[in-house]
PDB file of N, CA and C in Angstrom:
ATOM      1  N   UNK A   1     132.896 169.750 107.798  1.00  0.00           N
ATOM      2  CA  UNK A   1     132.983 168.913 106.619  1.00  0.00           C
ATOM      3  C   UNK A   1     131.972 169.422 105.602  1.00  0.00           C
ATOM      4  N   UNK A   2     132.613 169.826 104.269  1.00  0.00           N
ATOM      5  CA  UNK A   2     131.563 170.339 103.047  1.00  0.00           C
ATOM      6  C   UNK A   2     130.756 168.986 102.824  1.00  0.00           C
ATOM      7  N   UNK A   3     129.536 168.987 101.866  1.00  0.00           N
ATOM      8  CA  UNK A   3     129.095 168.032 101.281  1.00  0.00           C
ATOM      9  C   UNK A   3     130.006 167.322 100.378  1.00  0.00           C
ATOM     10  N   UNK A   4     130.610 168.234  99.687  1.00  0.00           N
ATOM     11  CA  UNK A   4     131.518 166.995  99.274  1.00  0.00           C
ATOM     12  C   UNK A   4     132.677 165.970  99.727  1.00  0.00           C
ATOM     13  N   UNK A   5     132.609 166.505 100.352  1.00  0.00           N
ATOM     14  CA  UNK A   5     133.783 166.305 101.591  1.00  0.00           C
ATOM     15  C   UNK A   5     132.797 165.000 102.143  1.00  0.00           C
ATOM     16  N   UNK A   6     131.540 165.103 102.612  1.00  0.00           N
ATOM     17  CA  UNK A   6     130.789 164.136 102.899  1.00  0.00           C
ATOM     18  C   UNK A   6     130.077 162.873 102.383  1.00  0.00           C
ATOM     19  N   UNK A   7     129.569 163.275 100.857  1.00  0.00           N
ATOM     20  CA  UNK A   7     129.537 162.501  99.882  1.00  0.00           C
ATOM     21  C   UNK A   7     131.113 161.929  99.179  1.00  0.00           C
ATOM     22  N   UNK A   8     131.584 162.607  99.362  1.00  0.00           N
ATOM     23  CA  UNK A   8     133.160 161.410  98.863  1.00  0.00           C
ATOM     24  C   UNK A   8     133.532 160.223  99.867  1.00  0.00           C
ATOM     25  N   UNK A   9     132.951 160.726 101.207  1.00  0.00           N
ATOM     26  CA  UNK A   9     133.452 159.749 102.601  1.00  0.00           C
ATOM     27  C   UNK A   9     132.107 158.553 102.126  1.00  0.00           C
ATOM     28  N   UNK A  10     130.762 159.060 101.800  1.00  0.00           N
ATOM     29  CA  UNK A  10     129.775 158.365 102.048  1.00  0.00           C
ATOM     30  C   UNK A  10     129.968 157.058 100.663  1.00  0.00           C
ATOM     31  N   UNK A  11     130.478 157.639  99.720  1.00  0.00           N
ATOM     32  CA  UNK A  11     130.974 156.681  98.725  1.00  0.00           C
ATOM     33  C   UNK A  11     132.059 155.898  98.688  1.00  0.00           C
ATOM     34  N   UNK A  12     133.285 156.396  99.469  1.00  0.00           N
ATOM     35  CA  UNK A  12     134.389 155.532 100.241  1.00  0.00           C
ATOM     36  C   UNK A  12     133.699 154.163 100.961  1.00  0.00           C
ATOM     37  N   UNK A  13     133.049 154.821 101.676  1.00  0.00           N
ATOM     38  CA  UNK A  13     132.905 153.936 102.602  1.00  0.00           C
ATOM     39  C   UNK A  13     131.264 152.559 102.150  1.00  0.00           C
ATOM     40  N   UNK A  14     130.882 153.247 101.207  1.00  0.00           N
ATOM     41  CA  UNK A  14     129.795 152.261 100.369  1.00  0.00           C
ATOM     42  C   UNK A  14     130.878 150.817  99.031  1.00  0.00           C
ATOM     43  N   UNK A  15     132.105 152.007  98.557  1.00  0.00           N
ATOM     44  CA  UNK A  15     133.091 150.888  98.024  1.00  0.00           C
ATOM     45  C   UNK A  15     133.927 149.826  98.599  1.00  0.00           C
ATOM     46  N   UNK A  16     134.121 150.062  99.625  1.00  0.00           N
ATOM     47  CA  UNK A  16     134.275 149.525 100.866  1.00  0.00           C
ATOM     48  C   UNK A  16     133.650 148.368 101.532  1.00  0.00           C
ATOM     49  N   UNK A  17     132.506 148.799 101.710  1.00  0.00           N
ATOM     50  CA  UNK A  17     131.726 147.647 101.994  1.00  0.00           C
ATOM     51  C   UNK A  17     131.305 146.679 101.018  1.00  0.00           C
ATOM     52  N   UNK A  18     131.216 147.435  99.902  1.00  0.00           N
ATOM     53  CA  UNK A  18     130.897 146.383  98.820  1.00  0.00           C
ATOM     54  C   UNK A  18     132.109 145.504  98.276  1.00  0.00           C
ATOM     55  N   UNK A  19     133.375 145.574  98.089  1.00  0.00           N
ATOM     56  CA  UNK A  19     134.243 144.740  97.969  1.00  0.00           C
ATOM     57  C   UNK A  19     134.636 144.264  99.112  1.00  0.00           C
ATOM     58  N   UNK A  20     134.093 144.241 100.625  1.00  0.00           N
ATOM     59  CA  UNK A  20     134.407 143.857 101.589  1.00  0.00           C
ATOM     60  C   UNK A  20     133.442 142.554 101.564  1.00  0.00           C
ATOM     61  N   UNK A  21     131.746 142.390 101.265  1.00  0.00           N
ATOM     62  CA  UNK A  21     131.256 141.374 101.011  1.00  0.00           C
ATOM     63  C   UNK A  21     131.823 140.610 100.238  1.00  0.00           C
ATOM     64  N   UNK A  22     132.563 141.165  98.729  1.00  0.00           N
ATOM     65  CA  UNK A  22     132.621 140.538  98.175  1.00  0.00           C
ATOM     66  C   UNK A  22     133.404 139.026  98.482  1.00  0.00           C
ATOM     67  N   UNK A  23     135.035 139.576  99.171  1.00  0.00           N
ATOM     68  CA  UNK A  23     136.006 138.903  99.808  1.00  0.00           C
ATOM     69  C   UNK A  23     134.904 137.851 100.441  1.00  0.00           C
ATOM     70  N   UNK A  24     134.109 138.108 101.853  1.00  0.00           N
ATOM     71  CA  UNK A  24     133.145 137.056 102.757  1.00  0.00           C
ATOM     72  C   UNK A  24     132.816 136.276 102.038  1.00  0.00           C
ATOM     73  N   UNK A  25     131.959 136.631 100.948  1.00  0.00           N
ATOM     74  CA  UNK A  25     131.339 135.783  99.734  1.00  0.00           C
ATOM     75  C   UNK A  25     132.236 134.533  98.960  1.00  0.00           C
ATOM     76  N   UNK A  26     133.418 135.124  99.351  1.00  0.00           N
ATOM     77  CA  UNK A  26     134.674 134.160  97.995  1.00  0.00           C
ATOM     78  C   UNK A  26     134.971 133.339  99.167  1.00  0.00           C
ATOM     79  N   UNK A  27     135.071 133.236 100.493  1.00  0.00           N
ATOM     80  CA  UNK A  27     135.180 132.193 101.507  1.00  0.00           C
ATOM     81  C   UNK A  27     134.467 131.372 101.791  1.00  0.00           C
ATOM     82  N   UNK A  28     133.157 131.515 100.931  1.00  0.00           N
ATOM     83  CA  UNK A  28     131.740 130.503 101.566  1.00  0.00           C
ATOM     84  C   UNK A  28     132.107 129.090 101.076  1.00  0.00           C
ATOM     85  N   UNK A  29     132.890 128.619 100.603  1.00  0.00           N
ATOM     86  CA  UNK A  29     132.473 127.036 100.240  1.00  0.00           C
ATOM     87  C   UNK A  29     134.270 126.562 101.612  1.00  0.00           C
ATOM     88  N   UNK A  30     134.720 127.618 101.950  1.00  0.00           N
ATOM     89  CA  UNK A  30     135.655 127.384 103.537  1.00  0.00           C
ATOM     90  C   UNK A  30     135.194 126.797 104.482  1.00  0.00           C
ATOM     91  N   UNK A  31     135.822 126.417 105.661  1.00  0.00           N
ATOM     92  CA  UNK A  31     135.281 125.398 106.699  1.00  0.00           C
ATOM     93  C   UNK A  31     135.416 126.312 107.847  1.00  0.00           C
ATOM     94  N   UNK A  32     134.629 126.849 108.574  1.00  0.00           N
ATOM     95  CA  UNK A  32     135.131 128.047 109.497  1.00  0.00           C
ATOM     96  C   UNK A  32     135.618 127.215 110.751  1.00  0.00           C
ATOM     97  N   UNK A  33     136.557 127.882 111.417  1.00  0.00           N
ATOM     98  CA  UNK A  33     137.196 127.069 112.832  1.00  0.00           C
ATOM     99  C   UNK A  33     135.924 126.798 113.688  1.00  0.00           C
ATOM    100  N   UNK A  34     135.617 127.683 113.810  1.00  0.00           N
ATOM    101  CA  UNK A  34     134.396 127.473 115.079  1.00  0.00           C
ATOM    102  C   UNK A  34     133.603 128.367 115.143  1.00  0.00           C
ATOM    103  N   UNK A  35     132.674 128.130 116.209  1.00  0.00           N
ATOM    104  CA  UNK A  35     131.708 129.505 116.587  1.00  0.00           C
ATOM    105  C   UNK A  35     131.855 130.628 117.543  1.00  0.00           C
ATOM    106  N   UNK A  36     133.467 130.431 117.430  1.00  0.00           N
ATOM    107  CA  UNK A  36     134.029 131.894 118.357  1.00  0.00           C
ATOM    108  C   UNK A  36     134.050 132.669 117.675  1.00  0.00           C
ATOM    109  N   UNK A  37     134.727 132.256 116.165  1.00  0.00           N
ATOM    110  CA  UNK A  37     135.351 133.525 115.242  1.00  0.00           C
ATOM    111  C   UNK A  37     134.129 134.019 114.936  1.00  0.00           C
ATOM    112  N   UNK A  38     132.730 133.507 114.678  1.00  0.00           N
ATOM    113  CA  UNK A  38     131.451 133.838 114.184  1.00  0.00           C
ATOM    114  C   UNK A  38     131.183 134.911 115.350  1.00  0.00           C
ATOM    115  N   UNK A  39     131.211 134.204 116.859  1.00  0.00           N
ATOM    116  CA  UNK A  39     130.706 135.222 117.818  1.00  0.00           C
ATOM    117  C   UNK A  39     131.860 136.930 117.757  1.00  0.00           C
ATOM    118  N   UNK A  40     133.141 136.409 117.562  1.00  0.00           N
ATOM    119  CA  UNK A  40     134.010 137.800 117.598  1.00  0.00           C
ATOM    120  C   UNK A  40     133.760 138.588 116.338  1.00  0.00           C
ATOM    121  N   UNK A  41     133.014 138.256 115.032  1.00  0.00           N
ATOM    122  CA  UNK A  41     132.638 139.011 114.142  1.00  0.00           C
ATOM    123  C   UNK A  41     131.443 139.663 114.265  1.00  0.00           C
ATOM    124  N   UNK A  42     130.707 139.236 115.370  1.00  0.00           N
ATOM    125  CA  UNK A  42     129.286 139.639 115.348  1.00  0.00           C
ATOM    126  C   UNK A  42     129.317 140.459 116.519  1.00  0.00           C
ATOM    127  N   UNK A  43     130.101 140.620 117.774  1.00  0.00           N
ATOM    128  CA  UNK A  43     130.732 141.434 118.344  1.00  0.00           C
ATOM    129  C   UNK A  43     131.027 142.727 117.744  1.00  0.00           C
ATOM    130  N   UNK A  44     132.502 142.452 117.028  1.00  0.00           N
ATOM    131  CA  UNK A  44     132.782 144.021 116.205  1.00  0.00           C
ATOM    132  C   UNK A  44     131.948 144.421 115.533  1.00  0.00           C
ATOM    133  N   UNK A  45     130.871 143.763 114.701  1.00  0.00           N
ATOM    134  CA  UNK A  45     130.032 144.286 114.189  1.00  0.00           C
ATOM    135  C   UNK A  45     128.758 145.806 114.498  1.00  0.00           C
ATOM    136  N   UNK A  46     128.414 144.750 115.394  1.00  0.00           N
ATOM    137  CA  UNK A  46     127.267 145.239 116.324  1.00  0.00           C
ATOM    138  C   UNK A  46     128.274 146.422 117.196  1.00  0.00           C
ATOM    139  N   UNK A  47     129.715 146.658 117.475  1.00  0.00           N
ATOM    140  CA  UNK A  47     130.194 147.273 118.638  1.00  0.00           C
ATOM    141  C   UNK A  47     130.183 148.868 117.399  1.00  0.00           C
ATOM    142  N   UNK A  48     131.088 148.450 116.291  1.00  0.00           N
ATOM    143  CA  UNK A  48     130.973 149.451 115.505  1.00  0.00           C
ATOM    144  C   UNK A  48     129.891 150.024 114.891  1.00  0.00           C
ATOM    145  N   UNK A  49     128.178 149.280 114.623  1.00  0.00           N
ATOM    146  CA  UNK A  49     127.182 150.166 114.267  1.00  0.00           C
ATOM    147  C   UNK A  49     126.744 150.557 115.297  1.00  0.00           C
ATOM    148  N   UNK A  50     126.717 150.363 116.683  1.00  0.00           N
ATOM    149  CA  UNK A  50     126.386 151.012 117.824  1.00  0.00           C
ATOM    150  C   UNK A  50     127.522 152.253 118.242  1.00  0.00           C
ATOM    151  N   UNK A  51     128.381 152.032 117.718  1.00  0.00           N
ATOM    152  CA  UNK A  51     129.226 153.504 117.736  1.00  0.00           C
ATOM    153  C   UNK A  51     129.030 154.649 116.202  1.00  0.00           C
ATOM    154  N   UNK A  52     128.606 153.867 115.472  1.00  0.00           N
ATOM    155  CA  UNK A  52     128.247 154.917 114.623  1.00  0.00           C
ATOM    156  C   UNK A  52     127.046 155.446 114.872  1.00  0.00           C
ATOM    157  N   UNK A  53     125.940 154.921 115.287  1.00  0.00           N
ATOM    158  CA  UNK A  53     124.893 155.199 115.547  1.00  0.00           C
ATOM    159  C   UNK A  53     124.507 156.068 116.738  1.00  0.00           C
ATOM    160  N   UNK A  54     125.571 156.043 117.756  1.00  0.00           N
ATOM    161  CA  UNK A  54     125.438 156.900 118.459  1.00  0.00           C
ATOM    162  C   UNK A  54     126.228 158.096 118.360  1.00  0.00           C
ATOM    163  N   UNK A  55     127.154 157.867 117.236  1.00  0.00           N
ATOM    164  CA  UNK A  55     128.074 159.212 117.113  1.00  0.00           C
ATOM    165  C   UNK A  55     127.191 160.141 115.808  1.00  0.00           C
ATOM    166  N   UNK A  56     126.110 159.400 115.314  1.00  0.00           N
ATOM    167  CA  UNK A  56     125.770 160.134 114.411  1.00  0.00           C
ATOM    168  C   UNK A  56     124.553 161.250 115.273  1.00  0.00           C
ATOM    169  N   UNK A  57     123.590 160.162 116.346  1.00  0.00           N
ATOM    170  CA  UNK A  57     122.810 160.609 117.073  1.00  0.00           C
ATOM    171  C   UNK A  57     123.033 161.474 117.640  1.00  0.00           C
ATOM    172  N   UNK A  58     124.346 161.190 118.203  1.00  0.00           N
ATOM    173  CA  UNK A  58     124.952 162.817 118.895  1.00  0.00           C
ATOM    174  C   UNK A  58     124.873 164.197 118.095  1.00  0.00           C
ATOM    175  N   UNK A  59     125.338 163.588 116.990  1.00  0.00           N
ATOM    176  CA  UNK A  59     125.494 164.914 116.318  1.00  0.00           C
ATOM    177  C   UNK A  59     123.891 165.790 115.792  1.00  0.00           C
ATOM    178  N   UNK A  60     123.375 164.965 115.831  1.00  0.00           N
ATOM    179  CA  UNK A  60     121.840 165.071 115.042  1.00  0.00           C
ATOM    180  C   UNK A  60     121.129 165.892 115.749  1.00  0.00           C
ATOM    181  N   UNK A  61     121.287 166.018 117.296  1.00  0.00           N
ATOM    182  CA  UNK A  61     120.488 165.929 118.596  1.00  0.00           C
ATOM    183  C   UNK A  61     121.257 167.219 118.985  1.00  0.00           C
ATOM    184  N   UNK A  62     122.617 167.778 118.630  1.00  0.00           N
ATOM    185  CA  UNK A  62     123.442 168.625 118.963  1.00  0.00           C
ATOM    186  C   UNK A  62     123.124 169.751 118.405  1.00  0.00           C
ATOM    187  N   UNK A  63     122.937 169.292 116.730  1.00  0.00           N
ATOM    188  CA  UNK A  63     122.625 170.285 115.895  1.00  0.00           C
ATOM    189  C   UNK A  63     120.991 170.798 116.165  1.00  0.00           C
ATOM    190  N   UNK A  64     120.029 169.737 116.627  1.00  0.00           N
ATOM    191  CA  UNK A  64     119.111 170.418 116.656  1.00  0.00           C
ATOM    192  C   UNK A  64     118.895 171.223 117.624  1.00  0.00           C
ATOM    193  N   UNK A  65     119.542 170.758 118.794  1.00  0.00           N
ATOM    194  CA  UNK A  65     118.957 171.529 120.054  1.00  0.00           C
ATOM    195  C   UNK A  65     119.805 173.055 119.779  1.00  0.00           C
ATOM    196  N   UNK A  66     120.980 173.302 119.099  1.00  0.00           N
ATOM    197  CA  UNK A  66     121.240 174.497 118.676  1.00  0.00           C
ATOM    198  C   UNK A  66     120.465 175.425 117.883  1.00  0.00           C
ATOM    199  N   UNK A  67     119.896 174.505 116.876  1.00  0.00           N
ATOM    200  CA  UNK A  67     119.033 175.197 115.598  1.00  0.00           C
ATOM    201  C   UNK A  67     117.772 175.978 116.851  1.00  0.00           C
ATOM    202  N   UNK A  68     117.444 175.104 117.942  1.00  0.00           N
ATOM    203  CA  UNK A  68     116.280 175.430 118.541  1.00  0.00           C
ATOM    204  C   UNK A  68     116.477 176.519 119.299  1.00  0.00           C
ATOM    205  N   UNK A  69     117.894 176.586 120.390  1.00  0.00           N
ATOM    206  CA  UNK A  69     118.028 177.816 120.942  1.00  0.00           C
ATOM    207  C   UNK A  69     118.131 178.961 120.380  1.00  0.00           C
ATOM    208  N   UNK A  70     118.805 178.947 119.366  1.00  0.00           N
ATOM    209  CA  UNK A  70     118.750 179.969 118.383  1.00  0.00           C
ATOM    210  C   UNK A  70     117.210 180.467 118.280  1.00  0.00           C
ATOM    211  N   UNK A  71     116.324 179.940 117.567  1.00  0.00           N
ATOM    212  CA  UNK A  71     115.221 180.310 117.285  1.00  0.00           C
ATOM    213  C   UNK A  71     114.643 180.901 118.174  1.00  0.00           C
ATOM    214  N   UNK A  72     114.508 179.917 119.679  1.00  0.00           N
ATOM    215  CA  UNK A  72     114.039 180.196 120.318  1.00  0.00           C
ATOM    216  C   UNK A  72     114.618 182.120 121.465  1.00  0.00           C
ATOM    217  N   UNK A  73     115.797 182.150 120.976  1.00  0.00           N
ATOM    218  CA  UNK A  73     116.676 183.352 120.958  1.00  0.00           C
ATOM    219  C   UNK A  73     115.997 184.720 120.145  1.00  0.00           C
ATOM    220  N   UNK A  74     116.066 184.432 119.283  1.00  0.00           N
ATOM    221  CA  UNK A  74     115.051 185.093 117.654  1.00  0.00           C
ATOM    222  C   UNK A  74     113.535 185.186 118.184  1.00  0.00           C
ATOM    223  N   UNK A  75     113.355 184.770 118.072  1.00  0.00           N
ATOM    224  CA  UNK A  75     111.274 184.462 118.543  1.00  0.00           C
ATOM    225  C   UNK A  75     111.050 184.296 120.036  1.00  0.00           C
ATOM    226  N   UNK A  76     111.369 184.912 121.489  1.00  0.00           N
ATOM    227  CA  UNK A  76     111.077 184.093 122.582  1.00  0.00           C
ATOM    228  C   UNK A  76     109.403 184.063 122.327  1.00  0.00           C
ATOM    229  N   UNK A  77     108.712 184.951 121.782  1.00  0.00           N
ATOM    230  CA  UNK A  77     107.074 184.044 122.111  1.00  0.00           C
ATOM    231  C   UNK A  77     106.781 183.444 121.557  1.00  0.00           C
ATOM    232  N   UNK A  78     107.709 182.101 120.512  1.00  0.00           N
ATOM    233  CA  UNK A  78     107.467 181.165 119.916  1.00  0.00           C
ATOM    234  C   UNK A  78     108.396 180.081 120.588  1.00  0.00           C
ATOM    235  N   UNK A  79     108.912 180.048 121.848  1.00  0.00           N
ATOM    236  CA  UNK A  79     109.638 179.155 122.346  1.00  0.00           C
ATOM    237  C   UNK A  79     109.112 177.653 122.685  1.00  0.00           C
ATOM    238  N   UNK A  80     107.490 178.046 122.987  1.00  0.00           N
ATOM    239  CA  UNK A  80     107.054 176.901 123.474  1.00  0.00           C
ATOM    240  C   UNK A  80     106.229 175.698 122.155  1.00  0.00           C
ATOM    241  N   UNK A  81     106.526 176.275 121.171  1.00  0.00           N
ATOM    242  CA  UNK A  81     106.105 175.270 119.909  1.00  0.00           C
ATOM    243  C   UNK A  81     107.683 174.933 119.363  1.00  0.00           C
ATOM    244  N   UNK A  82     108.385 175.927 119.536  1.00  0.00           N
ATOM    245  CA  UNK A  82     109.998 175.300 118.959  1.00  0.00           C
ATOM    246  C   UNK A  82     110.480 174.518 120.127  1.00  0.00           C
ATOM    247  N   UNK A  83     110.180 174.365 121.238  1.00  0.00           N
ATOM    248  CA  UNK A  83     110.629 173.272 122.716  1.00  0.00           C
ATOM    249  C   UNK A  83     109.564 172.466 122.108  1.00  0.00           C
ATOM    250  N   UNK A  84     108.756 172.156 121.755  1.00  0.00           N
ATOM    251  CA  UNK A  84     107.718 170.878 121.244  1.00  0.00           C
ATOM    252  C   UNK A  84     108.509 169.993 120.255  1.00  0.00           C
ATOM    253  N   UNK A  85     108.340 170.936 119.332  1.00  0.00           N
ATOM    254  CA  UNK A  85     108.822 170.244 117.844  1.00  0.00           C
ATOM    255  C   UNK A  85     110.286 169.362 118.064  1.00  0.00           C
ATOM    256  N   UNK A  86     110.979 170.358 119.184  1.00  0.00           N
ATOM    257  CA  UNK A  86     112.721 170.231 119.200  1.00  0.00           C
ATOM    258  C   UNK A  86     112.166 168.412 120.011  1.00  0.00           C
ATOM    259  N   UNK A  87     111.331 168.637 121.092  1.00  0.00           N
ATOM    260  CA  UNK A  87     111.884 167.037 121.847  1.00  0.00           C
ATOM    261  C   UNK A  87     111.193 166.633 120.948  1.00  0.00           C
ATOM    262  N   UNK A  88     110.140 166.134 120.256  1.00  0.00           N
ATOM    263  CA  UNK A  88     109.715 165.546 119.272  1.00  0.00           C
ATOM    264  C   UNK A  88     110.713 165.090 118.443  1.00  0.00           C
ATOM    265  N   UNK A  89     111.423 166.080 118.159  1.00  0.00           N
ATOM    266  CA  UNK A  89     112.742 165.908 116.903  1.00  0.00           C
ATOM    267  C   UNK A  89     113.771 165.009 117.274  1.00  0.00           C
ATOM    268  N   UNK A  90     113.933 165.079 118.966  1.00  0.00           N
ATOM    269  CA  UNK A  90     115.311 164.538 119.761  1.00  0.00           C
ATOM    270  C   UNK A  90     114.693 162.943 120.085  1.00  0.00           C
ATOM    271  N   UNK A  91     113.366 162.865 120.002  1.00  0.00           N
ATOM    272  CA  UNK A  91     112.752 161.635 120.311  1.00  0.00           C
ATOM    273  C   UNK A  91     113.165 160.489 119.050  1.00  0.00           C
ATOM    274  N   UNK A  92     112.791 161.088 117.710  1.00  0.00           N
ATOM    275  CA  UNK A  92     112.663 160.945 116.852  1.00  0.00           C
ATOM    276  C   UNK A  92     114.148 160.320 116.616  1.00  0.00           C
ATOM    277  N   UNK A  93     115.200 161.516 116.655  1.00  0.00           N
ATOM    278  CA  UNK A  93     116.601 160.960 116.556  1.00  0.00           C
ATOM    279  C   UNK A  93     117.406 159.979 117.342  1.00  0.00           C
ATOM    280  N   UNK A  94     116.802 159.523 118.829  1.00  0.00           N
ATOM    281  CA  UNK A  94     117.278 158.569 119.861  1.00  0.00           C
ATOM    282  C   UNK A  94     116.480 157.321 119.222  1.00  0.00           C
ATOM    283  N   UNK A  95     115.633 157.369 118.315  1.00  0.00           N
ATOM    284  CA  UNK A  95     114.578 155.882 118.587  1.00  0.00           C
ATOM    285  C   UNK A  95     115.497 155.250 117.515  1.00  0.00           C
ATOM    286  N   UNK A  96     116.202 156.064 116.551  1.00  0.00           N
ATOM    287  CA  UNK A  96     117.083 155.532 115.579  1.00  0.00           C
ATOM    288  C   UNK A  96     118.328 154.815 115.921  1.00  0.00           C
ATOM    289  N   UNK A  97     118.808 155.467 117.415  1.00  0.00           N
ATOM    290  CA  UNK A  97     120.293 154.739 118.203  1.00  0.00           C
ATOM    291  C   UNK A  97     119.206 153.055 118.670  1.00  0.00           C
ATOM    292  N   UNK A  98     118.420 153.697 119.338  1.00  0.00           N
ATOM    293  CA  UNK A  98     117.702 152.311 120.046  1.00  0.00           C
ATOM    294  C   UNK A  98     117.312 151.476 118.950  1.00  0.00           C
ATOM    295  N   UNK A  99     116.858 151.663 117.783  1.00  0.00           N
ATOM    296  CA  UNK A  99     116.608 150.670 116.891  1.00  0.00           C
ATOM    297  C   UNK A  99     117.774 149.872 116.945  1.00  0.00           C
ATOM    298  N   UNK A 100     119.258 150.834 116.610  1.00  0.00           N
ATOM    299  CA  UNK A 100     120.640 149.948 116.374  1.00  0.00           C
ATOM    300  C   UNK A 100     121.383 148.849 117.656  1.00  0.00           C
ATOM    301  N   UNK A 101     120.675 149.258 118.596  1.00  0.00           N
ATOM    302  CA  UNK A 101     121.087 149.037 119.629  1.00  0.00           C
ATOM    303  C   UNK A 101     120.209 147.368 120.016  1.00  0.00           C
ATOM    304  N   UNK A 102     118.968 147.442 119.153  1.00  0.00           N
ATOM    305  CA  UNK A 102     118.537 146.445 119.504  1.00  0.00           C
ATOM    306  C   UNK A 102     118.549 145.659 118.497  1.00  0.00           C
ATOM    307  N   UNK A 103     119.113 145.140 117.324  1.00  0.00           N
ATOM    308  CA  UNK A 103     119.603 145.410 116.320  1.00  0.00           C
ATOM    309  C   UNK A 103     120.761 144.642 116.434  1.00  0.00           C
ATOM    310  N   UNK A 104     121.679 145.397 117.073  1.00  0.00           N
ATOM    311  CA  UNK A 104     123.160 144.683 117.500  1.00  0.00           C
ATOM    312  C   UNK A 104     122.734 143.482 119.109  1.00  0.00           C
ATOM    313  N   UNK A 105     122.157 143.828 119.545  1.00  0.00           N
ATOM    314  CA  UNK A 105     121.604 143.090 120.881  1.00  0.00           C
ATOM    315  C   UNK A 105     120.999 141.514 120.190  1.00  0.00           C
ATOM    316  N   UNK A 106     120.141 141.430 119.180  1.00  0.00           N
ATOM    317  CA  UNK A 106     119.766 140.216 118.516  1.00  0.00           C
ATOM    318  C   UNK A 106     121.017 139.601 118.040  1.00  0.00           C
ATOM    319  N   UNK A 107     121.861 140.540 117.505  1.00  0.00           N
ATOM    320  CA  UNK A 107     123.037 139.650 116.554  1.00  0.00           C
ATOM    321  C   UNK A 107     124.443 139.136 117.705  1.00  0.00           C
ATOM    322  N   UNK A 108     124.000 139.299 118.866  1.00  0.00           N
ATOM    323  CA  UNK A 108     124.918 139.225 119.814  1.00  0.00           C
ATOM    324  C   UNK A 108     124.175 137.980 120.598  1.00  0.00           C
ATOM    325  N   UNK A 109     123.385 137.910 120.937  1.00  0.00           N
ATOM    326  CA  UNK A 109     122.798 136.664 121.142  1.00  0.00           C
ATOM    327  C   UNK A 109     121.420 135.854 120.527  1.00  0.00           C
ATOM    328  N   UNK A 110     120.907 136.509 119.965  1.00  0.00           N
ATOM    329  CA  UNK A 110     120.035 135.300 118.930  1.00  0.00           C
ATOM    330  C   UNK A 110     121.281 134.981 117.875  1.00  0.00           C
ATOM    331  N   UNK A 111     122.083 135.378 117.687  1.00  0.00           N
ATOM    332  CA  UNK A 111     122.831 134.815 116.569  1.00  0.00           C
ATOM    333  C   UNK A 111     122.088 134.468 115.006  1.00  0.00           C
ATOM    334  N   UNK A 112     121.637 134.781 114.754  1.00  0.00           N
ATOM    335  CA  UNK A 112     120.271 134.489 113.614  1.00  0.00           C
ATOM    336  C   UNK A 112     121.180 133.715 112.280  1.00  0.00           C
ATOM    337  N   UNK A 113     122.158 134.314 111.946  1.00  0.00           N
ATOM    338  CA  UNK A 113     122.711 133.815 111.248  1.00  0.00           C
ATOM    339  C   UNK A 113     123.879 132.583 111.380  1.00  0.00           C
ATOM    340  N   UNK A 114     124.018 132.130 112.469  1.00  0.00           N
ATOM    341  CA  UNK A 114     124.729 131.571 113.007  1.00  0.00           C
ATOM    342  C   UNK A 114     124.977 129.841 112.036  1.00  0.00           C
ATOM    343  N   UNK A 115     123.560 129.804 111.694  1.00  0.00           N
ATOM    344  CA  UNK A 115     123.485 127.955 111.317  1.00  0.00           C
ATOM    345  C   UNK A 115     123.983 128.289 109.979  1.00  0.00           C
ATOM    346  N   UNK A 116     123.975 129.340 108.967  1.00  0.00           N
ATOM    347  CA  UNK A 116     124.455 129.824 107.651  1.00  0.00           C
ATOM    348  C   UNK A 116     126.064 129.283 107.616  1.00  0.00           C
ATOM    349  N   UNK A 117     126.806 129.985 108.967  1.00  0.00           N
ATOM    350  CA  UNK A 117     128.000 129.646 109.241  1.00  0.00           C
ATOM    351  C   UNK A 117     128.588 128.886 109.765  1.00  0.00           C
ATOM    352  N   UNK A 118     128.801 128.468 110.543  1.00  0.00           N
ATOM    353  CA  UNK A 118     129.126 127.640 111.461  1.00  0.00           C
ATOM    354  C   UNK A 118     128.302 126.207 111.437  1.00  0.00           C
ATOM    355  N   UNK A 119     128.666 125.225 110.418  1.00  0.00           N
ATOM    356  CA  UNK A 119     127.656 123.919 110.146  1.00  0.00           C
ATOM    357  C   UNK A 119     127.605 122.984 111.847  1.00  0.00           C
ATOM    358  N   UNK A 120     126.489 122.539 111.857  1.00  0.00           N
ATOM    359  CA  UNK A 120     126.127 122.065 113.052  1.00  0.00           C
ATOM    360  C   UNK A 120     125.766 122.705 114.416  1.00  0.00           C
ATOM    361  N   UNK A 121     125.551 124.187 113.779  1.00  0.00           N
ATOM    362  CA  UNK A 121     125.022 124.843 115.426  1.00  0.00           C
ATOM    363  C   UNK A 121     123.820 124.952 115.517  1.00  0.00           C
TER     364      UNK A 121
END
């Protein structure tokens, strides 16, 4: 995928979300059925940024450990500062899945937003 190719997806998908609030927003003075439909939205939610988050991680973690063999291919008596930097780098890129992960884990059962929606919970 070119950058533009990437920046056209990254702006798709920012127009997207923004007329997608908008719709949520035009339902707020609605009476919601219950606190299932709240729990099955907060479900897909959390299921889909934990799949993006790990499909991005993948890729992040893929590309680096390539960038590293390479180098480390190119330079072997610089292998052992490019094996540093690289898990440093791979650390760096997993703490970003685990942020999402815990993240979606609150919105799955603290429900935080729950009393916003669903009147009387």
């Amino acid at each position: 995928m070119s950058r533009t190719q990437g920046a056209l997806t990254l702006l798709l998908v920012t127009i997207m979300l923004t007329f997608g609030s908008q719709i949520a927003f035009a339902a707020e003075g609605a009476v919601p059925e219950s606190s299932s439909t709240f729990f099955v939205v907060s479900v897909l939610t959390g299921g889909f940024a934990m799949a993006i988050a790990s499909g991005a991680a993948a890729i992040g973690q893929s590309r680096a450990i390539v960038s590293a063999l390479e180098a480390m291919g190119r330079q072997p008596a610089a292998a052992p500062k490019i094996q540093v930097a690289m898990i440093i780098g791979l650390a760096l890129i997993e703490s970003l899945a685990i942020y999402v992960l815990l993240v979606a884990l609150i919105i799955f059962f603290a429900n935080p937003f729950i009393k916003y929606v669903v009147p009387g919970a």
